[in-house]
Protein backbone atom coordinates (compact mmCIF):
# COMPACT_ATOMS: atom_id res chain seq x y z
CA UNK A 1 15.98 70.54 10.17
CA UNK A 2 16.73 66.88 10.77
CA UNK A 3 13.73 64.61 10.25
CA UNK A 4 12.65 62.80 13.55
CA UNK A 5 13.23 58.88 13.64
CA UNK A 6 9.79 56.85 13.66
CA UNK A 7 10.08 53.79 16.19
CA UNK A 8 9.02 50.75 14.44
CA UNK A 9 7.52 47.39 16.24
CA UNK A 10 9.52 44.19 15.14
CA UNK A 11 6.88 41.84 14.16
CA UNK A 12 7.38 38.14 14.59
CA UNK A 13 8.31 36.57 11.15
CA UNK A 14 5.11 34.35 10.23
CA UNK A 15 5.41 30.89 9.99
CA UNK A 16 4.34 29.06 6.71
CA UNK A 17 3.78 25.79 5.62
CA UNK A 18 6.21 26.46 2.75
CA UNK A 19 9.22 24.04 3.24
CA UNK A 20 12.93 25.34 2.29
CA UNK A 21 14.04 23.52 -0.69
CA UNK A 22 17.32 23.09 1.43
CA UNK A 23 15.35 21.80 4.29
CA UNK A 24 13.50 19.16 1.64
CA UNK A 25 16.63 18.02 0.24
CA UNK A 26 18.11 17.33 3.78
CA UNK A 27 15.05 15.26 4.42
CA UNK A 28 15.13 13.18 1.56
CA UNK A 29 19.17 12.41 1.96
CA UNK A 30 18.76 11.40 5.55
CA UNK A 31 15.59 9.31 4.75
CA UNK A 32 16.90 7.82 1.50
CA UNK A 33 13.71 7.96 -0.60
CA UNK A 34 11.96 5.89 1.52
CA UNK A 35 9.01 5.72 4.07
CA UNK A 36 10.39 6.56 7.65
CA UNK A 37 6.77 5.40 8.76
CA UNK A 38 8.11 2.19 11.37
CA UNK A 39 7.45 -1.13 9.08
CA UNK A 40 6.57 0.72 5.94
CA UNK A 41 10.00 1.72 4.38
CA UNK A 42 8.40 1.91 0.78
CA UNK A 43 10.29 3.89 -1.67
CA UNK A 44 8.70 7.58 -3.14
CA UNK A 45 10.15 8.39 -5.89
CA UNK A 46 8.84 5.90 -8.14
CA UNK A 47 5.26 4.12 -8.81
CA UNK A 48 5.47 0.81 -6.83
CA UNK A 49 2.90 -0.49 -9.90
CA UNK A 50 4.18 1.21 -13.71
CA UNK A 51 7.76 2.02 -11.63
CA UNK A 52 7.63 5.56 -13.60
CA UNK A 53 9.66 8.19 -11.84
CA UNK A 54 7.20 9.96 -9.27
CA UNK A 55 7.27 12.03 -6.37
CA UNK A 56 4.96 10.41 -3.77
CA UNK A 57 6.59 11.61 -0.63
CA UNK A 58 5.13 14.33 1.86
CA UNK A 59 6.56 15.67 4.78
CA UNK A 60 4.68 14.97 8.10
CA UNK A 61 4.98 17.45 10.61
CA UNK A 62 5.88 15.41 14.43
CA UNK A 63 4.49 18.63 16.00
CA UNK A 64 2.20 19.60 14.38
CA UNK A 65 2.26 23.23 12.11
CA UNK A 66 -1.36 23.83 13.27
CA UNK A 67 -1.60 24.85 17.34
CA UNK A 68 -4.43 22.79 17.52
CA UNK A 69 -3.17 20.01 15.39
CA UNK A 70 -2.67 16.53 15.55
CA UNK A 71 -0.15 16.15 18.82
CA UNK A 72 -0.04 19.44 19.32
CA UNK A 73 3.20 22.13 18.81
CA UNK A 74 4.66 20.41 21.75
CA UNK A 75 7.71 22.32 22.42
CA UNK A 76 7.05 24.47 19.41
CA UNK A 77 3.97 26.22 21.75
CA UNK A 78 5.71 29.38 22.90
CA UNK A 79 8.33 29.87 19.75
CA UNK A 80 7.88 28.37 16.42
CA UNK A 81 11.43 28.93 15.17
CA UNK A 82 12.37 25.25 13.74
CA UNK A 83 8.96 23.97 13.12
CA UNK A 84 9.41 23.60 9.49
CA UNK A 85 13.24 22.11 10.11
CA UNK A 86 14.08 18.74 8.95
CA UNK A 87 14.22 17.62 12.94
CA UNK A 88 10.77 18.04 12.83
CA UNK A 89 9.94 16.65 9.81
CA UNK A 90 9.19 13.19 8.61
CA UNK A 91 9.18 11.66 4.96
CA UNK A 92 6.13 9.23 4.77
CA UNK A 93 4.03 8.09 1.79
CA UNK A 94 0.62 9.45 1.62
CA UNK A 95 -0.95 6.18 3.26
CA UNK A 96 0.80 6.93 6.45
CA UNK A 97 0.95 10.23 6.28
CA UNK A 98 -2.76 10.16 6.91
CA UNK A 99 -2.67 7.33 9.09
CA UNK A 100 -0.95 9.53 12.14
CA UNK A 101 -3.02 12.57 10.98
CA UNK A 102 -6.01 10.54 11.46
CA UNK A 103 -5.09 10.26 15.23
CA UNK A 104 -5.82 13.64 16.22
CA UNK A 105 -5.12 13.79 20.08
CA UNK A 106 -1.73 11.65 19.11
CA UNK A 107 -2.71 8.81 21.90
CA UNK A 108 -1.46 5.61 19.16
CA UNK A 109 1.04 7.96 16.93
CA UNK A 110 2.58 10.17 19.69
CA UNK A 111 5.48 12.68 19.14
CA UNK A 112 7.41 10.64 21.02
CA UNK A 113 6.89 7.55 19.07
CA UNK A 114 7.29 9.70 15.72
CA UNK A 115 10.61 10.68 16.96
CA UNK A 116 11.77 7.30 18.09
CA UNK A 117 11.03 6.06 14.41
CA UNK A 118 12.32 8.83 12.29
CA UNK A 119 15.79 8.52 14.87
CA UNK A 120 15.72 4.44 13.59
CA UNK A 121 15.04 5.12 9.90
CA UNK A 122 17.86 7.96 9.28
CA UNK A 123 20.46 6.02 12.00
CA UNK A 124 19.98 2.55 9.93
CA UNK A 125 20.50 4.69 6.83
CA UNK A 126 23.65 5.78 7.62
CA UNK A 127 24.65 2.77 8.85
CA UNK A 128 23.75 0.92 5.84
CA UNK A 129 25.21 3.20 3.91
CA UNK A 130 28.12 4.24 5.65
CA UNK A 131 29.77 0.78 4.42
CA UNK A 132 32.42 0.87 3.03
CA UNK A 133 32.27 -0.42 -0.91
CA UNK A 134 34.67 -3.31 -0.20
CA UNK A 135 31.86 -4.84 2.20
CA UNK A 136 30.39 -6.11 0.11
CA UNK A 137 29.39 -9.93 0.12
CA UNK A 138 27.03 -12.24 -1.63
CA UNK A 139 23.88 -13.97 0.69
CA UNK A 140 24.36 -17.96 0.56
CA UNK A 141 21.20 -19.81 2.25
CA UNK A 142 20.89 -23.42 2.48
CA UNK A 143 17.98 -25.85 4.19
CA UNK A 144 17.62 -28.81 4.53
CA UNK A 145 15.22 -31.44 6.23
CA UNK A 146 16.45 -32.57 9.84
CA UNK A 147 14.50 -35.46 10.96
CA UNK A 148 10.74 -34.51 10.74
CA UNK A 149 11.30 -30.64 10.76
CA UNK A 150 12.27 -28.02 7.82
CA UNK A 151 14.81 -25.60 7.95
CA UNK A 152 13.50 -22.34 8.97
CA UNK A 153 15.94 -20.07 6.92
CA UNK A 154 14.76 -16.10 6.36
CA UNK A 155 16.61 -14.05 4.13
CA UNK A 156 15.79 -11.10 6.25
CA UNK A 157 16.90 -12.27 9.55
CA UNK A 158 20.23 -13.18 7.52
CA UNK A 159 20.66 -9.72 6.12
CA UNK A 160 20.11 -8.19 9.26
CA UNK A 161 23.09 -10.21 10.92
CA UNK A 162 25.36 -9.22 8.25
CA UNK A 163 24.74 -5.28 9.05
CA UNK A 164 26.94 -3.64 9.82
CA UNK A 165 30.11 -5.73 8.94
CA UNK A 166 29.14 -6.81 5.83
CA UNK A 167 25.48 -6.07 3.41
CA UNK A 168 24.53 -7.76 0.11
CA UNK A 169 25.98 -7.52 -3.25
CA UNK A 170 22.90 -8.31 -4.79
CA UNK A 171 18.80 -7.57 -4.05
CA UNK A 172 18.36 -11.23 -4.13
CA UNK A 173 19.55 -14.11 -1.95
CA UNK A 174 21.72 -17.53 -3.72
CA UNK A 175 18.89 -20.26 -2.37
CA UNK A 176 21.09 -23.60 -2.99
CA UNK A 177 18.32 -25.67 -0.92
CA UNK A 178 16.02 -28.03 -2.06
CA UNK A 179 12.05 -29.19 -1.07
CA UNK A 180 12.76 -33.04 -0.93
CA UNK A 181 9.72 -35.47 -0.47
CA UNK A 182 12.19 -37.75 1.39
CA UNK A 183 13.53 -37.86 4.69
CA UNK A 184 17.01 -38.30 6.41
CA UNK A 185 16.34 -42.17 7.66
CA UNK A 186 16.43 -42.87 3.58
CA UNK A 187 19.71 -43.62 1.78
CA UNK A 188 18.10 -42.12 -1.24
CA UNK A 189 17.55 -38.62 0.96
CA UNK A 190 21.32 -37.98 1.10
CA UNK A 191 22.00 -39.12 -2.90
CA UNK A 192 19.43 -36.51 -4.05
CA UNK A 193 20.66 -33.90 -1.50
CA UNK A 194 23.71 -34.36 -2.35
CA UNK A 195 23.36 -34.04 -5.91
CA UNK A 196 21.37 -31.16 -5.87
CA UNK A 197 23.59 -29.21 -3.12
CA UNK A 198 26.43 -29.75 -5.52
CA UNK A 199 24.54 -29.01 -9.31
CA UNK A 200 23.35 -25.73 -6.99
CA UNK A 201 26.59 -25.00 -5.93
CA UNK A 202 28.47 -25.21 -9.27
CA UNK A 203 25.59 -23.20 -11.28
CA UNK A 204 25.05 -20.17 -8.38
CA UNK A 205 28.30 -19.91 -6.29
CA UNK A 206 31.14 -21.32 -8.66
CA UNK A 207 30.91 -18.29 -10.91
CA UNK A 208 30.82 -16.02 -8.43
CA UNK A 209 33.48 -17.40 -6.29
CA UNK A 210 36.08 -16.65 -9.09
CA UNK A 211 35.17 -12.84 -9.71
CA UNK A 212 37.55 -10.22 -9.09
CA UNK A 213 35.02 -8.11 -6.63
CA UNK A 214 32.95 -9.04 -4.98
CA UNK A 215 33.49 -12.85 -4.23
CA UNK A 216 32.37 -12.76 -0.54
CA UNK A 217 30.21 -14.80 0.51
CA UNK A 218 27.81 -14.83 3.88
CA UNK A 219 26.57 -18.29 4.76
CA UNK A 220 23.72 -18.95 6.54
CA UNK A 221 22.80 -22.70 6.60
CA UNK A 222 21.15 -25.13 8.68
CA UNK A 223 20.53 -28.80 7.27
CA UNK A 224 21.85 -32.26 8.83
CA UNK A 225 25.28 -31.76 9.34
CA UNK A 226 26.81 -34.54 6.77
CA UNK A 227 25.24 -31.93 3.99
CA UNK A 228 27.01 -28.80 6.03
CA UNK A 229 30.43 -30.33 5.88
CA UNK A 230 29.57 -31.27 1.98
CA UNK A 231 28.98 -27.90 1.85
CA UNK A 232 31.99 -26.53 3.29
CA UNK A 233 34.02 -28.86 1.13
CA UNK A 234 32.60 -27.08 -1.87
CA UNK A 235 33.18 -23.67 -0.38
CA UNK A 236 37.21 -25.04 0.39
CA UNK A 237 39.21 -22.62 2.76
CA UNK A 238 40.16 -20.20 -0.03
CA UNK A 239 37.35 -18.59 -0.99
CA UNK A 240 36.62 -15.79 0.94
CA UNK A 241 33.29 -16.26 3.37
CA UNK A 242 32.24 -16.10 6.84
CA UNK A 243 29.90 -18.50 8.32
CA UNK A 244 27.34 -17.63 10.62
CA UNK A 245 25.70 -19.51 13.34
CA UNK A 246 22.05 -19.65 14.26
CA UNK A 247 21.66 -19.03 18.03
CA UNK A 248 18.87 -20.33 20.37
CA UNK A 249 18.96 -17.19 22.77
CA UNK A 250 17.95 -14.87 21.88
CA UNK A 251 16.92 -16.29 18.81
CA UNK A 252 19.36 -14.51 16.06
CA UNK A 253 22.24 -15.24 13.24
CA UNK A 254 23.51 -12.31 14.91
CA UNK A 255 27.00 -12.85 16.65
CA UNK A 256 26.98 -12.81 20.54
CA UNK A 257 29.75 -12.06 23.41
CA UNK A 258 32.61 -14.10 23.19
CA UNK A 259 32.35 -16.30 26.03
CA UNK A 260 35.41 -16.46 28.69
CA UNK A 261 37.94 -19.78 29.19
CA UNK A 262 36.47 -21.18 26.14
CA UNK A 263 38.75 -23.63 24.65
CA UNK A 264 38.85 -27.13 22.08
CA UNK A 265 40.17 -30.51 23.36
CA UNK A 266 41.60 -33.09 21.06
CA UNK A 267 41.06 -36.45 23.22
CA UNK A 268 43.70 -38.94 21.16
CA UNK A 269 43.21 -42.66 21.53
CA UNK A 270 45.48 -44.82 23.59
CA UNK A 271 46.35 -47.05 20.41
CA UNK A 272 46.71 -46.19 17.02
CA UNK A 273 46.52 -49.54 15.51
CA UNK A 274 43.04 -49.66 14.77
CA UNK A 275 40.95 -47.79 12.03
CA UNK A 276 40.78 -44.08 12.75
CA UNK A 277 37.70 -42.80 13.53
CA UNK A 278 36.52 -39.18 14.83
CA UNK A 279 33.90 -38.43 16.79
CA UNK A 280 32.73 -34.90 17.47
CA UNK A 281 31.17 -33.80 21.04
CA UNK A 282 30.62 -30.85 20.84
CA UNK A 283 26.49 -29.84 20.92
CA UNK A 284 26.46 -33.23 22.44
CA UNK A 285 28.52 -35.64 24.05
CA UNK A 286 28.89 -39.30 21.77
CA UNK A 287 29.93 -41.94 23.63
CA UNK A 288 32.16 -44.16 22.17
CA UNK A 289 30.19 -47.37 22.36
CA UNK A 290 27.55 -45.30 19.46
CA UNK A 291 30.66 -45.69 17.39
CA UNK A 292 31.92 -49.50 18.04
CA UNK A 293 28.21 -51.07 17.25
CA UNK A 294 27.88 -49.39 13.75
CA UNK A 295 31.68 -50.39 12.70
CA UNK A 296 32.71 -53.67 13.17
CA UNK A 297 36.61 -54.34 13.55
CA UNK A 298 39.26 -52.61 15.83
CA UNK A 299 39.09 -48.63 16.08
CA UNK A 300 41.00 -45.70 17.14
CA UNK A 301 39.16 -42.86 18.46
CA UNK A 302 39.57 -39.66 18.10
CA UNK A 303 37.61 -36.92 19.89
CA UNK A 304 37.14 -33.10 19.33
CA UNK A 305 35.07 -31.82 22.24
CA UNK A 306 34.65 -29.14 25.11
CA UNK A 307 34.63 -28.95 28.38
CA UNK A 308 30.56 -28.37 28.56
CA UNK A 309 28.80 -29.80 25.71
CA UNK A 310 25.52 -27.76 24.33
CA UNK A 311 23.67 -26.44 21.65
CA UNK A 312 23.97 -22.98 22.00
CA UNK A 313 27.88 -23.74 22.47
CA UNK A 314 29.18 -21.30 19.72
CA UNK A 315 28.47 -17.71 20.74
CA UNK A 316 31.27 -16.19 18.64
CA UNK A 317 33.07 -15.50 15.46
CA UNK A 318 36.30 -15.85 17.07
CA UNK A 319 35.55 -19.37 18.69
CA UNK A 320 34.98 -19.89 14.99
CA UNK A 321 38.41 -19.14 14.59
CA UNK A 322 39.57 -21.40 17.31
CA UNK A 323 37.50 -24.39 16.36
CA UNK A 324 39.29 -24.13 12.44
CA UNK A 325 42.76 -24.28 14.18
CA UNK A 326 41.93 -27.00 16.02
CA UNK A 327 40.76 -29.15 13.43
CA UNK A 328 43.27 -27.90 10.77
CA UNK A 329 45.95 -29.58 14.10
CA UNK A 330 43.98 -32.63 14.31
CA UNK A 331 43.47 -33.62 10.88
CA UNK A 332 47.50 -33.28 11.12
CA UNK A 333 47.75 -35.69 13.65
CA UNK A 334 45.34 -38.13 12.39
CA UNK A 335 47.01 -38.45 8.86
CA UNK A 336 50.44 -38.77 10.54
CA UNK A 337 49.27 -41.37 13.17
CA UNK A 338 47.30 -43.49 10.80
CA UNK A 339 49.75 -43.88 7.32
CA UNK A 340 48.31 -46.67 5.72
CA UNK A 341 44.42 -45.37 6.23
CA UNK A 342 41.63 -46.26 3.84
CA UNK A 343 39.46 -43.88 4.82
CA UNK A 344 38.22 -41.65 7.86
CA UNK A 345 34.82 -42.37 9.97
CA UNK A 346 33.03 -38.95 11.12
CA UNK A 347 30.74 -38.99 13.99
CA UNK A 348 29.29 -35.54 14.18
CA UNK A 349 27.28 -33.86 17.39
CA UNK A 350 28.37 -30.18 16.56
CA UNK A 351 26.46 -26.68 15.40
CA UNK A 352 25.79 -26.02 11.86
CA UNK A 353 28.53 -23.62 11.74
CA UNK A 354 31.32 -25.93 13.10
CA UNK A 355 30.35 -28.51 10.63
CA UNK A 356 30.46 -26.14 7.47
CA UNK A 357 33.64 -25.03 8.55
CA UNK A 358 34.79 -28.67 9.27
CA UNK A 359 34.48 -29.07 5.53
CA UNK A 360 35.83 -25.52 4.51
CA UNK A 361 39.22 -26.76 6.26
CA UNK A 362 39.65 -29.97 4.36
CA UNK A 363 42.15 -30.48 1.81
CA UNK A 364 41.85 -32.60 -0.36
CA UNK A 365 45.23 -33.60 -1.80
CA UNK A 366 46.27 -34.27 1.64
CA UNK A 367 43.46 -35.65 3.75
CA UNK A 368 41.77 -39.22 3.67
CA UNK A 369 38.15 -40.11 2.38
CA UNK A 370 35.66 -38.68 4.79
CA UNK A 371 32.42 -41.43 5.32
CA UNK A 372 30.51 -39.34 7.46
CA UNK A 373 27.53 -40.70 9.76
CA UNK A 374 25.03 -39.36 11.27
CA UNK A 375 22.85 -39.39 14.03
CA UNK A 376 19.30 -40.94 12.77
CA UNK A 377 15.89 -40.67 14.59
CA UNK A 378 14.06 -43.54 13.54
CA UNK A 379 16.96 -46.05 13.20
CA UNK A 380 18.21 -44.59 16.95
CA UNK A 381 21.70 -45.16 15.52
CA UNK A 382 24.19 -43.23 13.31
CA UNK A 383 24.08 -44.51 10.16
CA UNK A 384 26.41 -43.57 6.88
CA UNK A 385 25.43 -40.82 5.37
CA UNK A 386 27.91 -38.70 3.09
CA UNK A 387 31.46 -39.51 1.46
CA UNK A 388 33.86 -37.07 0.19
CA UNK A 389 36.42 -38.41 -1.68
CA UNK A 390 40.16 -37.13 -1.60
CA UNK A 391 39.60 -35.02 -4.49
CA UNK A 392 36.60 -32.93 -5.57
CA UNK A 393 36.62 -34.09 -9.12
């Protein structure tokens, strides 16, 4: 005789706290080691004091494993399949781990807000990291006093411009500035900046420069702009770099829209008899006449300018671009209107970017003496500021 069958009740599968070593793993890749608690970011698998190898991660449950746990099960209520999944998880230290515990209704660490940081954490992750190798370039900062006020350079604003283009070759920034006592209205102010920029220069970015990989650079400087076109000059056209450009709003290094019908003018001057001299309108306009009381004699003007002069007037990397071959064309013209020149007078009103590139496009060999002025305060007049000979030697 056939035994009967016995019916027998399916059971839902219990849920424990126990984690899948897959699921673990998957959390620590997409979090990187590090705190995905917003602002913490602090790395857990090593003692932030003795730096001995440790494992000081937990994994946070965003709803929670208990029903009546902090911020609830959520839409875990009714079916519990993929509470315990990585989705659902978080990797925090122990500190913040019992920092959103510690909220129990979830009213300042909601799910919501849980989920909106872990999202940022793991998507900058694989952004940072999704780089490719040849991306990467070295961080170049450099302040320097403008009038009465101190450059305001961060290294982590800088870095974050950089992403996702480009992100450091090293865990430490090149600093090439200097804390003078002195101020721009002082002839002594531009010897000693000078000095230093270039002893700095030489000693930190020289070396560097001439490496096979990697010899990028990202610059990100903001000083008066006779010490930005020094600076370019040091940097020359060859070595590989980009530039960036502080911007007043919003408030970023970050690079903005390019804007539309943007375009350089080269204003020539109606005789080219006199002494060449340059003058550069482009945060600002000069007039002429600021040019004609400092240097005695006849002149011939040149102007590089824009249709609407302003500070915020670079936006883009590509007017970048545009503002290189422009000078590159005028230089050209300058040198091949004015043979028998001595020398070249700058008159600067430009962003910091404009004016390190300025100097990045010289050559040296083939360009005149640059005695570059600028635009003084206290004196209400430019005064001379910078020369850079025809060689670099």
């Amino acid at each position: 005789m056939t035994p009967r069958k016995t019916q027998t009740s399916k059971r839902p599968t219990k849920v424990t706290r126990s984690i899948e070593l897959e699921t673990q793993r998957e959390l620590w890749g997409r979090a990187a080691g590090r705190c995905e608690f917003s602002g913490c970011n602090r790395i857990l698998f090593k003692s932030p004091v003795t730096q001995e190898k440790v494992n000081i991660g937990q994994m946070a449950h965003i709803y929670s494993f208990a029903a009546a746990g902090p911020r609830g099960r959520g839409k875990f209520a009714t079916a519990t399949a993929g509470l315990n999944d990585a989705g659902n998880l978080m990797l925090v230290c122990y500190d913040c781990h019992k920092k959103i515990d510690k909220d129990k209704k979830g009213a300042r660490y909601s799910a919501e807000l849980l989920k909106a940081w872990k999202v940022a954490h793991e998507s900058r992750i694989m952004r940072v990291t999704g780089i490719s190798a040849d991306k990467t370039s070295h961080v170049v900062l450099y302040g320097a006093r403008v009038g009465d006020e101190r450059s305001p350079l961060s290294y982590e604003r800088a870095v974050e411009a950089m992403f996702s283009t480009w992100y450091p070759a090293e865990d430490h920034l090149i600093n090439l500035s200097m804390a003078s006592a002195l101020d721009d209205s002082q002839p002594d102010f531009w010897t000693v900046e000078a000095a230093h920029l270039v002893k700095e220069f030489d000693r930190n970015v020289r070396s560097r420069s001439q490496e096979a990989a990697p010899n990028h650079f990202s610059v990100f400087a903001l000083a008066p702009q006779p010490l930005l076109m020094l600076l370019g000059s040091l940097f020359i056209d060859q070595v590989p770099a980009v530039i960036y450009q502080p911007h007043r709003e919003p408030p970023s290094w970050q690079w903005q829209p390019h804007p539309e019908n943007f375009a350089f003018k080269i204003n020539p001057p109606s005789d080219f008899t006199g002494a060449p001299a340059l003058v550069i309108s482009l945060s600002d306009k000069v007039a002429h006449d600021r040019v004609t009381t400092v240097i005695p004699g006849k002149l011939s003007i040149w102007e590089l300018t824009v249709e609407n002069c302003h500070n915020d007037i670079i936006r883009s990397e590509a007017q970048l671009v545009m503002f290189r071959e422009a000078a590159r064309k005028l230089m050209v013209s300058i040198n091949e209107a004015h043979p028998g020149a001595k020398s070249l007078s700058i008159f600067p009103a430009m962003p910091a970017s404009c004016a390190v590139n300025l100097g990045r496009i010289r050559m040296p060999k083939a360009n005149l003496p640059w005695t570059i002025y600028d635009q003084n305060n206290k004196h209400r007049r430019f005064i001379p500021a910078i020369t850079i000979p025809t060689t670099n030697e």
